[in-house]
Protein backbone atom coordinates (compact mmCIF):
# COMPACT_ATOMS: atom_id res chain seq x y z
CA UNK A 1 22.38 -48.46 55.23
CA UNK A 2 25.87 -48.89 52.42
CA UNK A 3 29.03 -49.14 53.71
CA UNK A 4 31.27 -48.63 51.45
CA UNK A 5 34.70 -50.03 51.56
CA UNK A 6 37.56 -49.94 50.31
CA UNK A 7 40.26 -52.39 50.36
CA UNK A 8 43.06 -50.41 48.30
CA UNK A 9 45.13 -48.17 50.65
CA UNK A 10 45.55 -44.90 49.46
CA UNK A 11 49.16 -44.97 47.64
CA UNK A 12 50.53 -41.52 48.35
CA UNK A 13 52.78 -40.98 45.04
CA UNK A 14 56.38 -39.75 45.26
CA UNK A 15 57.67 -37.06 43.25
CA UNK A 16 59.98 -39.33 41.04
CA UNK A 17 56.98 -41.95 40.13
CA UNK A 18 55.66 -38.73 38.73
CA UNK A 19 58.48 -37.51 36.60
CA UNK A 20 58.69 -41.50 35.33
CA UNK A 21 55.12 -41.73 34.56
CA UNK A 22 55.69 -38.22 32.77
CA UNK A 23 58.37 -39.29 30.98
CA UNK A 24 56.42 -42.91 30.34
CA UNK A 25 53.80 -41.62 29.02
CA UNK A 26 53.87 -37.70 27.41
CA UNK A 27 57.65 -37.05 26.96
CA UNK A 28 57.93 -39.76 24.02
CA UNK A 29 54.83 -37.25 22.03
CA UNK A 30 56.88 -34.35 22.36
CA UNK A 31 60.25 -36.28 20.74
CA UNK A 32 58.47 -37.21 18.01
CA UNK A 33 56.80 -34.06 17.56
CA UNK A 34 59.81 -32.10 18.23
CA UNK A 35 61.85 -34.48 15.38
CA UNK A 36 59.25 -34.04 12.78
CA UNK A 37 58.92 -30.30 13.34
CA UNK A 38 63.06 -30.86 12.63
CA UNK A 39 63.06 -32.86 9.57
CA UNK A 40 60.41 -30.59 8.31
CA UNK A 41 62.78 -27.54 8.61
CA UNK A 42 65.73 -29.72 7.09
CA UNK A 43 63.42 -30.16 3.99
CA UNK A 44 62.48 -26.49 3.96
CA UNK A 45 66.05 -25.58 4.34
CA UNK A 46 67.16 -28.29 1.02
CA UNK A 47 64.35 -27.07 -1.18
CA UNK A 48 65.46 -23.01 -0.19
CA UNK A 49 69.30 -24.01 -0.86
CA UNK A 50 68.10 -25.53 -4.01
CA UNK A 51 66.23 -22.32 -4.90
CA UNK A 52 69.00 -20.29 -4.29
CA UNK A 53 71.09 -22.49 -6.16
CA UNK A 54 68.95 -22.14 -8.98
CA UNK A 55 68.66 -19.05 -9.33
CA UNK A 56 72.26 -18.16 -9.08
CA UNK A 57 72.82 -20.26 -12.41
CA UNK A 58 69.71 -18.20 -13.98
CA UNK A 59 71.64 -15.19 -12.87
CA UNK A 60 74.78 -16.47 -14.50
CA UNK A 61 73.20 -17.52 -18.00
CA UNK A 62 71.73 -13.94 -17.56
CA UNK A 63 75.28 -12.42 -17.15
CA UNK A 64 76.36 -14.60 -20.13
CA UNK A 65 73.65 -13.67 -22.35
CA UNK A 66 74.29 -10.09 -21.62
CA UNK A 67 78.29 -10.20 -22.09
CA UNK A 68 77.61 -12.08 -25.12
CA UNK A 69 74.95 -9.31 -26.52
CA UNK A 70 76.81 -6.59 -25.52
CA UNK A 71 78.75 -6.31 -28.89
CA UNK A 72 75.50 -6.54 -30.79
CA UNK A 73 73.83 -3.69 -28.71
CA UNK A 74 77.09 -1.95 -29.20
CA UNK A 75 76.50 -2.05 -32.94
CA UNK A 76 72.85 -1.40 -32.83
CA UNK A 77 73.67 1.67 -31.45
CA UNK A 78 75.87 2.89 -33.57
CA UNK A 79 73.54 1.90 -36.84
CA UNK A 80 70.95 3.96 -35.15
CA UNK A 81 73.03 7.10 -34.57
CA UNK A 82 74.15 6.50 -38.37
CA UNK A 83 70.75 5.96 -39.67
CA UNK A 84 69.20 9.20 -37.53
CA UNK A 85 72.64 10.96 -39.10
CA UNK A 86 71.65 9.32 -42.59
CA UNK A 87 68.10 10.57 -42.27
CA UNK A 88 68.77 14.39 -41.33
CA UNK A 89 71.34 14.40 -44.39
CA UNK A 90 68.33 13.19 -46.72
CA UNK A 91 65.74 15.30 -44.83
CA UNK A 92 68.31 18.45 -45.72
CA UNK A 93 68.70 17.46 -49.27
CA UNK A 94 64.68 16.89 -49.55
CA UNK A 95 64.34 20.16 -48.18
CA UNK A 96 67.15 21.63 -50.67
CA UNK A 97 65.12 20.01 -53.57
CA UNK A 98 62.62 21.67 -52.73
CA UNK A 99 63.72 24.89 -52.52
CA UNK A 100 65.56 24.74 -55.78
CA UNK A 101 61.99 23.11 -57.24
CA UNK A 102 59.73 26.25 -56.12
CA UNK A 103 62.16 28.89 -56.90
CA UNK A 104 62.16 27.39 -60.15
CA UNK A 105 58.62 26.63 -60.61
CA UNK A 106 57.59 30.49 -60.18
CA UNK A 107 60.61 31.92 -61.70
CA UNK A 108 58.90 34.11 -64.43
CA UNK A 109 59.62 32.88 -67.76
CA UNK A 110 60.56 37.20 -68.95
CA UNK A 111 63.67 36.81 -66.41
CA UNK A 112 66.90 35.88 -67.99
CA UNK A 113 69.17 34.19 -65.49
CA UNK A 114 72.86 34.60 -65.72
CA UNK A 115 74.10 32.91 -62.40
CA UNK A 116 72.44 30.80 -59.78
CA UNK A 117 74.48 29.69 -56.60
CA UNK A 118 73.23 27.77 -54.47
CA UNK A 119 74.72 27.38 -50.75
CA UNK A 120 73.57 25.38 -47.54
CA UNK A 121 69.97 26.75 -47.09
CA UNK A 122 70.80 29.98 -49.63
CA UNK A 123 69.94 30.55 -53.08
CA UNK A 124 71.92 33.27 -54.89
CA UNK A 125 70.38 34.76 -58.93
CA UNK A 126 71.61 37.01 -60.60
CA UNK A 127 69.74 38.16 -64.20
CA UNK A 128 68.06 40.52 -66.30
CA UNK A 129 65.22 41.46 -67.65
CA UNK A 130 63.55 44.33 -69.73
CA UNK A 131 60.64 45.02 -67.50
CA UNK A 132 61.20 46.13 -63.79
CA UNK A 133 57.47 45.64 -62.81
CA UNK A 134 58.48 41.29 -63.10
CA UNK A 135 61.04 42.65 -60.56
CA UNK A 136 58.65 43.64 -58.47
CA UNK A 137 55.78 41.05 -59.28
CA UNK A 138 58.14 38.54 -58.12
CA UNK A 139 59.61 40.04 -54.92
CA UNK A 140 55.82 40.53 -53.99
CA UNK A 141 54.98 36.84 -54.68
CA UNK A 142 58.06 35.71 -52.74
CA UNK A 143 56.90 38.06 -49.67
CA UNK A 144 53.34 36.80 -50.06
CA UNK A 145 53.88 32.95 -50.18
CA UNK A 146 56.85 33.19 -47.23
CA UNK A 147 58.52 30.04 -47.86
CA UNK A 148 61.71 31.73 -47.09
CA UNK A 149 62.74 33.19 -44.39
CA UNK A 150 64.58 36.03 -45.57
CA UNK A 151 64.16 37.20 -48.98
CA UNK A 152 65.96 40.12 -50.12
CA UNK A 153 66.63 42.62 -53.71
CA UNK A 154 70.33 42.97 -52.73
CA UNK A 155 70.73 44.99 -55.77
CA UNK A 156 69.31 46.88 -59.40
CA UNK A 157 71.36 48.34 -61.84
CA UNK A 158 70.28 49.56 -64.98
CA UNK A 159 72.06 48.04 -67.94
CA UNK A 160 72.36 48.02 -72.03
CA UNK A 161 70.57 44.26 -71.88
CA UNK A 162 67.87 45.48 -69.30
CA UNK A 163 67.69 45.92 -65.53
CA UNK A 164 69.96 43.51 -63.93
CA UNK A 165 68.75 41.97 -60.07
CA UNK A 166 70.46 40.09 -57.57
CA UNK A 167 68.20 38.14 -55.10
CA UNK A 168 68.93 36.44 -51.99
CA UNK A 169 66.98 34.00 -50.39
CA UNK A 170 67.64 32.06 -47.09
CA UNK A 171 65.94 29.20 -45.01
CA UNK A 172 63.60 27.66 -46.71
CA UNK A 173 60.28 26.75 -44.97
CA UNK A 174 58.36 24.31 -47.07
């Protein structure tokens, strides 16, 4: 048979022996944890001020940068309205040229021209000649090739020199 025995008397603990072994032993884990967790959120806050910082003078060179381009832009702007103005004049007088260079280039050679006026996108002639079927030849060739968008015999007369014509032609097409 074992006996066993026991010599130490069963040491009932009180309450506060509890909380002081608590506080001993597991209480001095959560301080530190709790002061690193608070350190770490100090850092976290530095590097966000420090962010924020940053980018606020990034903002403020931006702002600078812009202020100081604005004048530039300014002028940009208006060299691009004058160029687009610059190339509709020359696109109007390349399309005047070329009126003036067509008209001119089937003109018959029996015609004898006694005024030609020329206006914004109309061409005014006036002439003679001694044979009304060129009249007529040329009005047909005008009609048929339709580079113009109106094209009209305003007038015919019969004179000592020959028939005399006035055409009028308006909008040219290229």
């Amino acid at each position: 048979m074992k006996y066993k025995i026991n010599l130490l008397t069963i040491h009932k603990e009180k309450p506060l022996d509890r909380v002081i072994y608590f506080t001993l032993n597991y209480l001095r884990y959560i301080l530190v944890i709790t002061q690193i967790v608070v350190i770490g959120v100090f850092f976290y806050r530095f590097k966000v001020d420090q962010e924020i910082v940053d980018l606020q003078d990034t903002i403020d060179q931006k702002k600078e940068i812009v202020l100081v381009s604005q004048p530039m832009i300014k002028l940009a702007k208006q060299n691009s309205f004058k160029l687009g103005q610059v190339e509709d004049i020359v696109k109007k007088q390349k399309n005047f040229l070329n009126s003036i260079d067509y008209v001119l280039s089937i003109f018959p050679e029996k015609f004898l021209l006694s005024s030609f006026s020329l206006a914004e996108e109309n061409i005014s002639m006036t002439g003679t000649t001694q044979d009304i079927s060129n009249v007529n030849l040329f009005l047909n060739r005008l009609r048929k090739e339709a580079k113009f968008s109106k094209i009209e015999l305003q007038n015919i007369t019969k004179k000592d020199a020959g028939f005399e014509f006035i055409f009028q032609l308006v909008g040219y097409k290229g």
